[in-house]
N, C-alpha and C. Protein backbone atom coordinates (compact mmCIF):
# COMPACT_ATOMS: atom_id res chain seq x y z
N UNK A 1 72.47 123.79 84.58
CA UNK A 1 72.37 122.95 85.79
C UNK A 1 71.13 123.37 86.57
N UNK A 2 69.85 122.19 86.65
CA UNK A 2 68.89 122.83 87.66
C UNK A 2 69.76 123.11 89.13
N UNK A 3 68.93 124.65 89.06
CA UNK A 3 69.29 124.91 90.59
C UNK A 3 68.44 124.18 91.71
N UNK A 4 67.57 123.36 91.79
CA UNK A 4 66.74 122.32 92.63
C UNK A 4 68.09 121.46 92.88
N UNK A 5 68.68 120.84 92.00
CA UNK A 5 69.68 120.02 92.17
C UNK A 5 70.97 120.23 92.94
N UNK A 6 71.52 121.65 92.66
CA UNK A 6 72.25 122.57 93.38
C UNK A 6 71.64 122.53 94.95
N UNK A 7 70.65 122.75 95.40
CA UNK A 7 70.07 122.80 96.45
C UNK A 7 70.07 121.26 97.04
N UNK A 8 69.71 120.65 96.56
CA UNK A 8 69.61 119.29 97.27
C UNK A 8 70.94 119.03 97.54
N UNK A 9 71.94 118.95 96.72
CA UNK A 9 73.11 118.53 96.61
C UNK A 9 74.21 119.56 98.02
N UNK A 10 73.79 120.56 98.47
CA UNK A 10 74.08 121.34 98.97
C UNK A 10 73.94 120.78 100.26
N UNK A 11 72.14 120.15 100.73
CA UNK A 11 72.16 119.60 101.85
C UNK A 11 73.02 118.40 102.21
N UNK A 12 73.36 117.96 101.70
CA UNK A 12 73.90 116.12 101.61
C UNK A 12 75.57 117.05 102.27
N UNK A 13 76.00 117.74 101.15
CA UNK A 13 77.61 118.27 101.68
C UNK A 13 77.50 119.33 102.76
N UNK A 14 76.44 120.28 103.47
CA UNK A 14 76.58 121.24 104.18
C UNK A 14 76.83 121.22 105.99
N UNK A 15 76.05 120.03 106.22
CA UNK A 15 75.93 119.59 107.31
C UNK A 15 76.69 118.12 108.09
N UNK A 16 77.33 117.74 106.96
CA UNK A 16 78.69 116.16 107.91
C UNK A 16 79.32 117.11 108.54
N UNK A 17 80.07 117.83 108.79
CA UNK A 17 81.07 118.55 109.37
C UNK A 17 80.36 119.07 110.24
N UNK A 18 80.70 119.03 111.89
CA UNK A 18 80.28 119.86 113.32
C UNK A 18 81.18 121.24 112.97
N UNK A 19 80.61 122.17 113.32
CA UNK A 19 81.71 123.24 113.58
C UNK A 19 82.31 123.66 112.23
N UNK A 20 81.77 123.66 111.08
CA UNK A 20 82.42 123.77 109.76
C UNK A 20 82.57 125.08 109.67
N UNK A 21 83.70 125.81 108.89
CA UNK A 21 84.14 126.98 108.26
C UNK A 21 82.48 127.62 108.00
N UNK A 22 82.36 128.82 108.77
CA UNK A 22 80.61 129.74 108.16
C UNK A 22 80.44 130.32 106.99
N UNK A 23 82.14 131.07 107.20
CA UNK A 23 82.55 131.17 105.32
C UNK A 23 81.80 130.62 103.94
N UNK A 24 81.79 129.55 104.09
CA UNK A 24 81.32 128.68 103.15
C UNK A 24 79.91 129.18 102.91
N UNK A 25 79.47 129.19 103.93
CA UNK A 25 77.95 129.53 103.36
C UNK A 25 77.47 130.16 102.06
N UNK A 26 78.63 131.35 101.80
CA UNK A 26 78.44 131.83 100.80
C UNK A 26 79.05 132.12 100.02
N UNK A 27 79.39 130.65 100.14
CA UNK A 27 80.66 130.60 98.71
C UNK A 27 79.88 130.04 97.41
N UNK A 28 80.09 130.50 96.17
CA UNK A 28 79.09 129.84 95.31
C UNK A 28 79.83 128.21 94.94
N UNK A 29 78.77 127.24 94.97
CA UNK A 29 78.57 125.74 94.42
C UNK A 29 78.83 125.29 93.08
N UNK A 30 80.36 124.34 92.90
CA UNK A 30 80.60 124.14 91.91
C UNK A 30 80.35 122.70 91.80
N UNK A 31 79.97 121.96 90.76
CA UNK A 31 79.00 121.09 90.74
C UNK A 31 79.99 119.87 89.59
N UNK A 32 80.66 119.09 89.16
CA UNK A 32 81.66 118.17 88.42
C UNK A 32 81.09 116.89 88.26
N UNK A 33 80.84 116.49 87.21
CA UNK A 33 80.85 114.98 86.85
C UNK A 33 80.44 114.56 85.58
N UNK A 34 80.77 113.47 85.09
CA UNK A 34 80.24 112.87 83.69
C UNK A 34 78.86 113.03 83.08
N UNK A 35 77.96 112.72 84.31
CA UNK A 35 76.20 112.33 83.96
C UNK A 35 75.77 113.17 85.16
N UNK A 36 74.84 114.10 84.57
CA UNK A 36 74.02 114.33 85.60
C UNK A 36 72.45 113.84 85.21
N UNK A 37 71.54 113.21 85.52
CA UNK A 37 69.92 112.95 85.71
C UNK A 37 68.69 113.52 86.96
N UNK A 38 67.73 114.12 86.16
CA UNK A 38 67.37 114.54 87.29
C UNK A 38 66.14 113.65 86.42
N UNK A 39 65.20 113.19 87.39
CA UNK A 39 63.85 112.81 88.01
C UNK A 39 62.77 113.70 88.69
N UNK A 40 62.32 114.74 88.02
CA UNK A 40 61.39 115.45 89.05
C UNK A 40 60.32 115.16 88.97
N UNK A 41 59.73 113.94 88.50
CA UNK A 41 58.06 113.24 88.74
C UNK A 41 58.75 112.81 90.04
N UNK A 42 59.68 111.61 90.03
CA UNK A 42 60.56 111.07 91.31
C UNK A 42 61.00 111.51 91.77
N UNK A 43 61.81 112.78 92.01
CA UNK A 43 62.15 113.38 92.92
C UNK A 43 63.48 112.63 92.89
N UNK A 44 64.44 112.53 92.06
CA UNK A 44 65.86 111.76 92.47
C UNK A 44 66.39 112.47 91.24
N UNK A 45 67.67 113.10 91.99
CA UNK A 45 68.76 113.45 91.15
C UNK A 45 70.19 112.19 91.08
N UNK A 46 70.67 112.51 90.19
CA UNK A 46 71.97 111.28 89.86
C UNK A 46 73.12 111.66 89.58
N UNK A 47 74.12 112.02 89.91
CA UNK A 47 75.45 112.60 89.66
C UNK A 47 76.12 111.54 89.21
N UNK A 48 76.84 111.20 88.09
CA UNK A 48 77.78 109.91 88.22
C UNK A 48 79.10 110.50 87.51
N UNK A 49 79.90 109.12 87.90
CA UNK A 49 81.16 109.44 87.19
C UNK A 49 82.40 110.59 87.48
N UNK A 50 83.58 109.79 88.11
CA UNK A 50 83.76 111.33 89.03
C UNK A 50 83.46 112.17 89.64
N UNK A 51 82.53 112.79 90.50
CA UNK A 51 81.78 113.59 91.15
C UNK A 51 82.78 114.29 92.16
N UNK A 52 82.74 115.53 91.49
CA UNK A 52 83.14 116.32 93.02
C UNK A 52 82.27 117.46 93.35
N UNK A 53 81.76 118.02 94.19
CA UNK A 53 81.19 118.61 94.25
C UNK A 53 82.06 119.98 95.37
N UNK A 54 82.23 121.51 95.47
CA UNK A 54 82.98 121.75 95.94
C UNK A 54 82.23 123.33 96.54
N UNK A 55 82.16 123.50 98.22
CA UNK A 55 81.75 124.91 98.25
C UNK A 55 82.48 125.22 99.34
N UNK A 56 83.32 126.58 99.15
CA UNK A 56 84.02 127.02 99.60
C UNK A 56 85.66 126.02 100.13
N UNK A 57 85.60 126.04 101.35
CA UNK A 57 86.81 124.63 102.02
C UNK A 57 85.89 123.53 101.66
N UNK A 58 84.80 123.06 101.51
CA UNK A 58 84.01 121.88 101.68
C UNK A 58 84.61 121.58 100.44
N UNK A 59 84.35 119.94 100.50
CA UNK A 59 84.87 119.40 99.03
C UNK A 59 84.33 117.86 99.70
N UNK A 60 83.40 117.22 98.24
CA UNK A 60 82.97 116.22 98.45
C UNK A 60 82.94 115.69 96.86
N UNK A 61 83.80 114.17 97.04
CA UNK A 61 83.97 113.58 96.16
C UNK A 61 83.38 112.43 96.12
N UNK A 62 83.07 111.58 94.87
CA UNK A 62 82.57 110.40 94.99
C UNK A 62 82.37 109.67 93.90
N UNK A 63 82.25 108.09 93.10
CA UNK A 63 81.92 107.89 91.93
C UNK A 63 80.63 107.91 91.36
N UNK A 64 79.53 108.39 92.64
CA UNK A 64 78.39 108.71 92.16
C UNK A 64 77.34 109.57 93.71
N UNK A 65 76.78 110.06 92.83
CA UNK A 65 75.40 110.18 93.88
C UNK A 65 74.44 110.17 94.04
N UNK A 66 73.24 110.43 94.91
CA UNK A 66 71.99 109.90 94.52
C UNK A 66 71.52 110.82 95.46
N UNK A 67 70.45 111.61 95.23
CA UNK A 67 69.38 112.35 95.87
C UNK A 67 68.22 112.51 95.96
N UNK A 68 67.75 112.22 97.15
CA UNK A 68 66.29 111.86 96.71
C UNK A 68 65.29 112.36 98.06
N UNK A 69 64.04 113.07 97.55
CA UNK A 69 63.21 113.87 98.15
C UNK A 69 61.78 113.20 98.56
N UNK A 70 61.65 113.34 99.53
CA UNK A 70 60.35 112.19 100.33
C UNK A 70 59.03 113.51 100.01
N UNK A 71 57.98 113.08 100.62
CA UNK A 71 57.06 114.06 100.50
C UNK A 71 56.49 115.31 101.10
N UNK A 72 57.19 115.05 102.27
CA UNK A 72 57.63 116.38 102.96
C UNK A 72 58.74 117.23 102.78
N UNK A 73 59.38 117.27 101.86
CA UNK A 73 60.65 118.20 101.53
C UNK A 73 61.76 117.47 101.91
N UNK A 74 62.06 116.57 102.71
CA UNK A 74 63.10 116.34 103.34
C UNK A 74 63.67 115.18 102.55
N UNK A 75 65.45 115.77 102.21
CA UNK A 75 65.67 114.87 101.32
C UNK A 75 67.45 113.95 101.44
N UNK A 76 67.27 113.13 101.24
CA UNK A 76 68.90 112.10 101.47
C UNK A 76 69.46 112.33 100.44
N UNK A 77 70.61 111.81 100.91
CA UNK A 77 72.04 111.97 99.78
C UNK A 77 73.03 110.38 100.14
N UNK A 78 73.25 110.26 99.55
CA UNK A 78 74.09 108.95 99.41
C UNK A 78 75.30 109.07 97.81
N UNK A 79 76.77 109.46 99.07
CA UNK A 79 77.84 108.88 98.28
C UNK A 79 78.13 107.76 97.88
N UNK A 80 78.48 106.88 96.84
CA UNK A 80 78.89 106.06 96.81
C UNK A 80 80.36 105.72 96.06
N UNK A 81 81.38 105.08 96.73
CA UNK A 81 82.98 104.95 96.52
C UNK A 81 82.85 104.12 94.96
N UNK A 82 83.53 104.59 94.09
CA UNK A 82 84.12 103.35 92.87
C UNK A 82 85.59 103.64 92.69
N UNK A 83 85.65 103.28 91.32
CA UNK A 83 86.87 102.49 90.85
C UNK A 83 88.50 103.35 91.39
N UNK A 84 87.71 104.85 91.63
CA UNK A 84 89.06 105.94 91.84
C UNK A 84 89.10 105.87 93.45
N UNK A 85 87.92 104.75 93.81
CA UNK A 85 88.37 105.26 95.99
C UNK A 85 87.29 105.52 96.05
N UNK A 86 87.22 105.37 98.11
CA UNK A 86 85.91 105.61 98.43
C UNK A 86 85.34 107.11 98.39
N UNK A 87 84.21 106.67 98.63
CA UNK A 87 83.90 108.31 98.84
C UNK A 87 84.62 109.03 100.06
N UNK A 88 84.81 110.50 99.68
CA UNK A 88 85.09 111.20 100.39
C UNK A 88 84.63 112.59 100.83
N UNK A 89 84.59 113.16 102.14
CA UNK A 89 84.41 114.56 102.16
C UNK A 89 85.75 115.21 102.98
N UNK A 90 85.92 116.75 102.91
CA UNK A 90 86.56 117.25 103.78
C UNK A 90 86.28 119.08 103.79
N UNK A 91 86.32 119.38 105.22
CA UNK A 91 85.82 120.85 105.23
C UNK A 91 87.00 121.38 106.42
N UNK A 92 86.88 122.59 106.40
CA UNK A 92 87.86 123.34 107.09
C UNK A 92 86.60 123.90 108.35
N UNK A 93 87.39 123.31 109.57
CA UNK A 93 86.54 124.07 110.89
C UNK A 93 86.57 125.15 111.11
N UNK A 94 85.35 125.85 111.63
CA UNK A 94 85.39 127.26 111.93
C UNK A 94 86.53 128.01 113.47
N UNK A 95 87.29 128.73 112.45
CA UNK A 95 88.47 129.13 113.61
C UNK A 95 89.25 128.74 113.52
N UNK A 96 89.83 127.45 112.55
CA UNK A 96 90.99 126.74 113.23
C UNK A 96 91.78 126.40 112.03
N UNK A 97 92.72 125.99 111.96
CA UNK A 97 93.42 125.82 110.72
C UNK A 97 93.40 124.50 111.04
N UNK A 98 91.97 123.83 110.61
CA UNK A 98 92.57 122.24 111.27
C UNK A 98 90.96 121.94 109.89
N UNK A 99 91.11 120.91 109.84
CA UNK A 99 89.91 119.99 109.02
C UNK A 99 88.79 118.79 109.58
N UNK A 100 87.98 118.75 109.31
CA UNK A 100 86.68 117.60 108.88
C UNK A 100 87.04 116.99 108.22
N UNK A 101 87.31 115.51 108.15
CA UNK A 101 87.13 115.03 106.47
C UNK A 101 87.08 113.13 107.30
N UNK A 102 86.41 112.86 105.97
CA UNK A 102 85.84 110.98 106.33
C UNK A 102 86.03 110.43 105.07
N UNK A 103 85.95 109.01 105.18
CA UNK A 103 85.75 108.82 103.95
C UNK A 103 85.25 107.22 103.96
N UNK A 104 84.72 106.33 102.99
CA UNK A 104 83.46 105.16 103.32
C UNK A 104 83.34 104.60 102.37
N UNK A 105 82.63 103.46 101.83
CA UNK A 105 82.21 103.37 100.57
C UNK A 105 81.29 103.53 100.04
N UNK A 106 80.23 104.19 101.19
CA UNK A 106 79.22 104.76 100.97
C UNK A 106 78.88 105.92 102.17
N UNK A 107 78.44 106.82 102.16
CA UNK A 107 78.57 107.87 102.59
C UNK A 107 77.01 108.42 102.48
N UNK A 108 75.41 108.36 103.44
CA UNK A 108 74.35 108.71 103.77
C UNK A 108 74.46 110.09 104.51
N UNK A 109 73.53 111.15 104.16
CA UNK A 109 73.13 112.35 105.00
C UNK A 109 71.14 112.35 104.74
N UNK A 110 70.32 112.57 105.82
CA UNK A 110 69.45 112.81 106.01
C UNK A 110 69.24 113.92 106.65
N UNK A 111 68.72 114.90 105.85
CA UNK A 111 68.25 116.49 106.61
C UNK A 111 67.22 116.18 107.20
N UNK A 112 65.85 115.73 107.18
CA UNK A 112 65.41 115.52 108.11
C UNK A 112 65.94 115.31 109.18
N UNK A 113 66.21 114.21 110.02
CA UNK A 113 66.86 113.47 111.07
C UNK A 113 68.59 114.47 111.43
N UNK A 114 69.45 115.43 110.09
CA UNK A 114 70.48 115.26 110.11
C UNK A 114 71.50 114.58 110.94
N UNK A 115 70.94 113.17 110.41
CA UNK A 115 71.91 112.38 110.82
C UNK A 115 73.07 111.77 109.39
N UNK A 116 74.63 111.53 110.05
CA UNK A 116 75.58 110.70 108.94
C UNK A 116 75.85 109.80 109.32
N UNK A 117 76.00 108.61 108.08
CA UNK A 117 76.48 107.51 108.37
C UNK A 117 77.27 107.30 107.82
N UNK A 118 78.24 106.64 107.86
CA UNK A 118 79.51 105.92 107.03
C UNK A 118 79.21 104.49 106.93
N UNK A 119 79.16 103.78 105.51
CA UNK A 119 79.65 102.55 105.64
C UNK A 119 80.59 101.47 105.24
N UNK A 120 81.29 100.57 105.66
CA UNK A 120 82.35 99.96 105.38
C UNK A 120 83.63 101.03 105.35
N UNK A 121 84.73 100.28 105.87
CA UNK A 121 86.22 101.11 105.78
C UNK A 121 86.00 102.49 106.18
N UNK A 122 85.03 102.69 107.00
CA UNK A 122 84.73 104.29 107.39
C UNK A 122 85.98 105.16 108.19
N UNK A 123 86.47 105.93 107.71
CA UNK A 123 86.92 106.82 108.78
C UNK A 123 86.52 107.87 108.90
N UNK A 124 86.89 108.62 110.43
CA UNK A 124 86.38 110.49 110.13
C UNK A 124 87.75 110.59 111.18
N UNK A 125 87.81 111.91 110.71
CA UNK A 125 89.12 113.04 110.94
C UNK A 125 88.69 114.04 111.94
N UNK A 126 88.76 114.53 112.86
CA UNK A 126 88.44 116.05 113.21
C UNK A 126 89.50 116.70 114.03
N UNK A 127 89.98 117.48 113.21
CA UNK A 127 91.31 118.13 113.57
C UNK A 127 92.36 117.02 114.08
N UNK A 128 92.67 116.12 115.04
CA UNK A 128 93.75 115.60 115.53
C UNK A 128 93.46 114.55 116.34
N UNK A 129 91.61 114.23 116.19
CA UNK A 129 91.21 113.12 116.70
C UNK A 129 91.08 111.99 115.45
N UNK A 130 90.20 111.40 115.34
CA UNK A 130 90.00 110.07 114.35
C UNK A 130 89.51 109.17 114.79
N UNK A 131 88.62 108.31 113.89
CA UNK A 131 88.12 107.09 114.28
C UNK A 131 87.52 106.44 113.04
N UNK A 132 87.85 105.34 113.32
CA UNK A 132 87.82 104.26 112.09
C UNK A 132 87.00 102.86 112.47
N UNK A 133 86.24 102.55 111.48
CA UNK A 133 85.57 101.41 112.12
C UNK A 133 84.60 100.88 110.91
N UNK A 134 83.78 99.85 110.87
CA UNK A 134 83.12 99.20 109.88
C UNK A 134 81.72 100.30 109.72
N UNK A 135 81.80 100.73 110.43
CA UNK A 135 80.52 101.67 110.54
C UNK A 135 80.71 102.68 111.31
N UNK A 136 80.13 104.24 111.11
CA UNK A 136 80.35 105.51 111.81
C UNK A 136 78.79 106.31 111.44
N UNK A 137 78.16 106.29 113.15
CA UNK A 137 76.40 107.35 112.97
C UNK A 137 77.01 108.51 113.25
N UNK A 138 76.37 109.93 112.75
CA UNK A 138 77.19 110.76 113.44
C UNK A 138 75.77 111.76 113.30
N UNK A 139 75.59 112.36 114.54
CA UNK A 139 74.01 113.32 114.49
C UNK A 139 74.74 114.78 114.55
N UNK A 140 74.36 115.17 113.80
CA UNK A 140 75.07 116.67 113.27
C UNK A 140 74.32 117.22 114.74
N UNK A 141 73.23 117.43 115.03
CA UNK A 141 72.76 117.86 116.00
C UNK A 141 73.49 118.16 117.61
N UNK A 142 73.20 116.70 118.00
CA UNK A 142 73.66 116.57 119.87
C UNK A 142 74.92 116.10 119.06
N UNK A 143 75.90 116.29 118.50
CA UNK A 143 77.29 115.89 118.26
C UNK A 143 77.69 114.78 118.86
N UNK A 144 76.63 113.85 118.59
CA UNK A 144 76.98 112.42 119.21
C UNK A 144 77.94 111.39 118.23
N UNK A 145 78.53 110.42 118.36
CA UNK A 145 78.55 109.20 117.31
C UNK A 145 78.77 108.03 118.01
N UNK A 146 78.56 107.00 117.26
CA UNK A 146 78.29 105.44 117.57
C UNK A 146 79.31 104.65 116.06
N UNK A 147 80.44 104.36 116.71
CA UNK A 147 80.93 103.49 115.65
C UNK A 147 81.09 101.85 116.13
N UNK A 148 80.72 101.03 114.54
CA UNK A 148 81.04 99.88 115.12
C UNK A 148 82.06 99.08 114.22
N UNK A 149 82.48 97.68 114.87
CA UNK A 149 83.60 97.48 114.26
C UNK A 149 83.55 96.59 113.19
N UNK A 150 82.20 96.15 112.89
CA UNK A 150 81.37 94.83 112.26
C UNK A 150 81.98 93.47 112.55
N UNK A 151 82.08 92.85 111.83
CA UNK A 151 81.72 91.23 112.03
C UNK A 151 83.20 90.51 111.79
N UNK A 152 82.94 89.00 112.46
CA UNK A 152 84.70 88.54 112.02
C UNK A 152 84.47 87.97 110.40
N UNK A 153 85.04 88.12 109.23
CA UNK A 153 84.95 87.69 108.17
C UNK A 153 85.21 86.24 107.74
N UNK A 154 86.88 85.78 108.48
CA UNK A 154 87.29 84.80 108.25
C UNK A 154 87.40 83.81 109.85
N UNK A 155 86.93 82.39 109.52
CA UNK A 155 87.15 81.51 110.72
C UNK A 155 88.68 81.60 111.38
N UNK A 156 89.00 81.53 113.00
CA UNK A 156 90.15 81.32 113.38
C UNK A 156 91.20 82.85 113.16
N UNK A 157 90.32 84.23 112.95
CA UNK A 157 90.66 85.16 113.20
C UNK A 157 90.05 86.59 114.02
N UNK A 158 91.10 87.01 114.71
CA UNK A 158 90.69 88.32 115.85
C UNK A 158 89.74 88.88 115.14
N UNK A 159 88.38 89.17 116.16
CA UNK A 159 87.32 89.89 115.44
C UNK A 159 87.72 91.42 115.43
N UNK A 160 87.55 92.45 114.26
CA UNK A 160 87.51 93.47 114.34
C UNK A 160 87.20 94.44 115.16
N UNK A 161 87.93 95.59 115.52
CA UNK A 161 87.81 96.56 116.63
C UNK A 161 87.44 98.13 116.21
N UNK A 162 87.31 98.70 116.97
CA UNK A 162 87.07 99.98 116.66
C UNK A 162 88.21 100.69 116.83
N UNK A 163 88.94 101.49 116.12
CA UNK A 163 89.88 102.45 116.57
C UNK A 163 90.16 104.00 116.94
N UNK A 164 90.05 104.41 117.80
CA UNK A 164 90.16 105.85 117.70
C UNK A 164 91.22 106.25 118.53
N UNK A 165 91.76 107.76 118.08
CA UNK A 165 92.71 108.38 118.44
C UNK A 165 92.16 109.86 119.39
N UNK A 166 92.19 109.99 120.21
CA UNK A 166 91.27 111.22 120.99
C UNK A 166 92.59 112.27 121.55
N UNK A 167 92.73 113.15 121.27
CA UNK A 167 93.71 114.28 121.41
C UNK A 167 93.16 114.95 122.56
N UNK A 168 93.78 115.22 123.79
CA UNK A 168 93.76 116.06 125.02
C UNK A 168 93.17 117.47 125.20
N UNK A 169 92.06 117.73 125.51
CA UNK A 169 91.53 118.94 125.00
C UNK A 169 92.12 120.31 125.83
N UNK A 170 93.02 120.90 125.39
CA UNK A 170 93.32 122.10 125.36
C UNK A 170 94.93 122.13 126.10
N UNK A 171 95.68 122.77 126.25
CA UNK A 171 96.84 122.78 126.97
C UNK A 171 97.37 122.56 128.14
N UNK A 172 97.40 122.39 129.22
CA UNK A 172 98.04 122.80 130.46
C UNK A 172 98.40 123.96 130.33
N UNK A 173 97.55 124.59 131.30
CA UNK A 173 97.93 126.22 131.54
C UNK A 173 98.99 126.61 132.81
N UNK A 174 100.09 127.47 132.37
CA UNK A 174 101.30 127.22 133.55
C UNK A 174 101.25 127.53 134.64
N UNK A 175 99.67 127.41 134.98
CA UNK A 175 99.56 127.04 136.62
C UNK A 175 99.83 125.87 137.16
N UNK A 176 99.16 124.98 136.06
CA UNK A 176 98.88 123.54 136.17
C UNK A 176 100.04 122.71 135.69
N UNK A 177 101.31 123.76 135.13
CA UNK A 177 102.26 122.86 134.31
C UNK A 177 103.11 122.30 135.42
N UNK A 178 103.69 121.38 135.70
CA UNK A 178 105.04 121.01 136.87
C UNK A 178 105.91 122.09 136.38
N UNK A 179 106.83 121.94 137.22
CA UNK A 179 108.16 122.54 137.21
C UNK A 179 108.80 121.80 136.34
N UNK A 180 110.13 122.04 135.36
CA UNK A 180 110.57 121.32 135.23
C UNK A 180 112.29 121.11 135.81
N UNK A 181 112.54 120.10 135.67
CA UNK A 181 114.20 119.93 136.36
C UNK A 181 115.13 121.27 136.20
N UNK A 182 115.61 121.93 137.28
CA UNK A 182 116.31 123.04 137.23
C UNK A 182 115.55 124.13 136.87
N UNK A 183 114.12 124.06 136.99
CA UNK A 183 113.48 125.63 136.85
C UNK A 183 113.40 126.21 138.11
N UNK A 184 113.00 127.09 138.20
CA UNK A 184 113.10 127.99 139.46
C UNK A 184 111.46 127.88 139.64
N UNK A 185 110.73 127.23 141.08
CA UNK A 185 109.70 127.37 141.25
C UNK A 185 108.76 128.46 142.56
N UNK A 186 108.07 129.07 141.89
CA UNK A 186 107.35 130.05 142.39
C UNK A 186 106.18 129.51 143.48
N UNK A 187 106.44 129.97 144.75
CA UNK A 187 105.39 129.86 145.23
C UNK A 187 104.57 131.08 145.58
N UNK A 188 103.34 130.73 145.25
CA UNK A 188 102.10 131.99 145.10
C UNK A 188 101.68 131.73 146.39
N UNK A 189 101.35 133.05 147.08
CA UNK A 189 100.19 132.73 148.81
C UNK A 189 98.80 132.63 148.43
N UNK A 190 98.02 132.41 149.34
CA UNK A 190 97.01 132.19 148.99
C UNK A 190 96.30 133.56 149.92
N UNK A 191 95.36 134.36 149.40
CA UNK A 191 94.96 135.37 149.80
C UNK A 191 94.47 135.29 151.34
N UNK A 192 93.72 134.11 151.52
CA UNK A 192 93.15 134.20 153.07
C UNK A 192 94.55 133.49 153.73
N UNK A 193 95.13 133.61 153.49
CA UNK A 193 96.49 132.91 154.82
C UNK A 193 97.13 134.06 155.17
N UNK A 194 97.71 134.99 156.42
CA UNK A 194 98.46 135.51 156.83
C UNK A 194 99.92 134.67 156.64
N UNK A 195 100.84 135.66 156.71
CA UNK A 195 102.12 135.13 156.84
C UNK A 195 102.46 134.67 158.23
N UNK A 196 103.33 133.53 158.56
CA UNK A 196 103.28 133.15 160.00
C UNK A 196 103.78 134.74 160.99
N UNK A 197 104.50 135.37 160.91
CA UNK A 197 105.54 136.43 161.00
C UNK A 197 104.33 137.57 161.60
N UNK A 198 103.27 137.53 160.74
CA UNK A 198 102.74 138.67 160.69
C UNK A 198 101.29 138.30 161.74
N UNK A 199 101.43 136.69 162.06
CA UNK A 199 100.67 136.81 162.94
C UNK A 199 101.33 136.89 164.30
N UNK A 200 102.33 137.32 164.64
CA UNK A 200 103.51 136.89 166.28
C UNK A 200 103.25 138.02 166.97
């Protein structure tokens, strides 16, 4: 297996996931599929046929892939979904027993820009949020994204929406919790108040 290919293939899966397991970094790259082609006048590698590609928690599947290197080093990756499902990725976040994972029928990473895109039937996962939509940008960078919901297909039906699920970030801490029915509630003073008593 050229290790050039290993490397390229590395960028495309290393960077979709914000916050990914660091672990991984140095986990060694196991590489799966029917056909591999490399192009090095062109600069395009070809994975086909089953593709999984797998480092450490990361795991990226797909019925093919395509990699390809511009003239400054900087190079794209494009999953593309067949006959077994769309493409997919999924990685384990750093710290958490929780996951990354999306999946599209085509699936773009640009190291240059590192920006991701999802397209068609896109979803992404992150830990206990989600969002689903005809399209998903996602800039590994400023941890931004832009999903959209695309177009109405058929006349005389609701145009498509975007969906997401956004989980409450962090707990109520039992300062902030209410009381609940029949608890016994504490009142705390506040340091600059005297007691009435103690001012008479």
């Amino acid at each position: 297996m050229n290790l050039r290919l290993a490397t390229l293939t590395l960028c495309l899966l290393a960077a979709l996931p914000a916050h990914a397991e660091r672990a991984d970094r140095n986990k060694p790259m196991l590489l799966e599929a029917n056909r591999v082609s490399i192009d090095d006048a062109k600069k395009i590698q070809i994975l086909e046929g089953d593709v999984v590609i797998s480092k450490g928690t990361m795991v990226l599947k797909a019925d093919r892939i395509v990699i390809t290197e511009d003239k400054y080093g900087f190079q794209k990756g494009t999953a593309f979904a067949g006959k077994n499902g769309l493409a997919r990725f999924r990685q384990k976040l750093e710290g958490k027993e929780q996951y990354m994972e999306g999946e599209a029928e085509r699936i773009e990473y640009n190291t240059n820009s590192e920006v991701a895109e999802l397209f068609h039937r896109a979803w992404v996962k992150s830990g206990d949020d989600e969002v689903r939509g005809d399209y998903i940008w996602y800039d590994a960078v400023s941890e931004k994204y832009l999903v959209t919901a695309g177009e109405t297909q058929a006349p005389n039906t609701p145009p498509p929406r975007v969906r997401a699920v956004i989980q409450p970030k962090g707990k109520e801490s039992e300062a902030e919790r209410p009381a609940s029915r029949g608890e016994r509630l504490e009142l705390k003073g506040s340091g600059g108040l005297a007691p009435q008593n103690a001012q008479q």
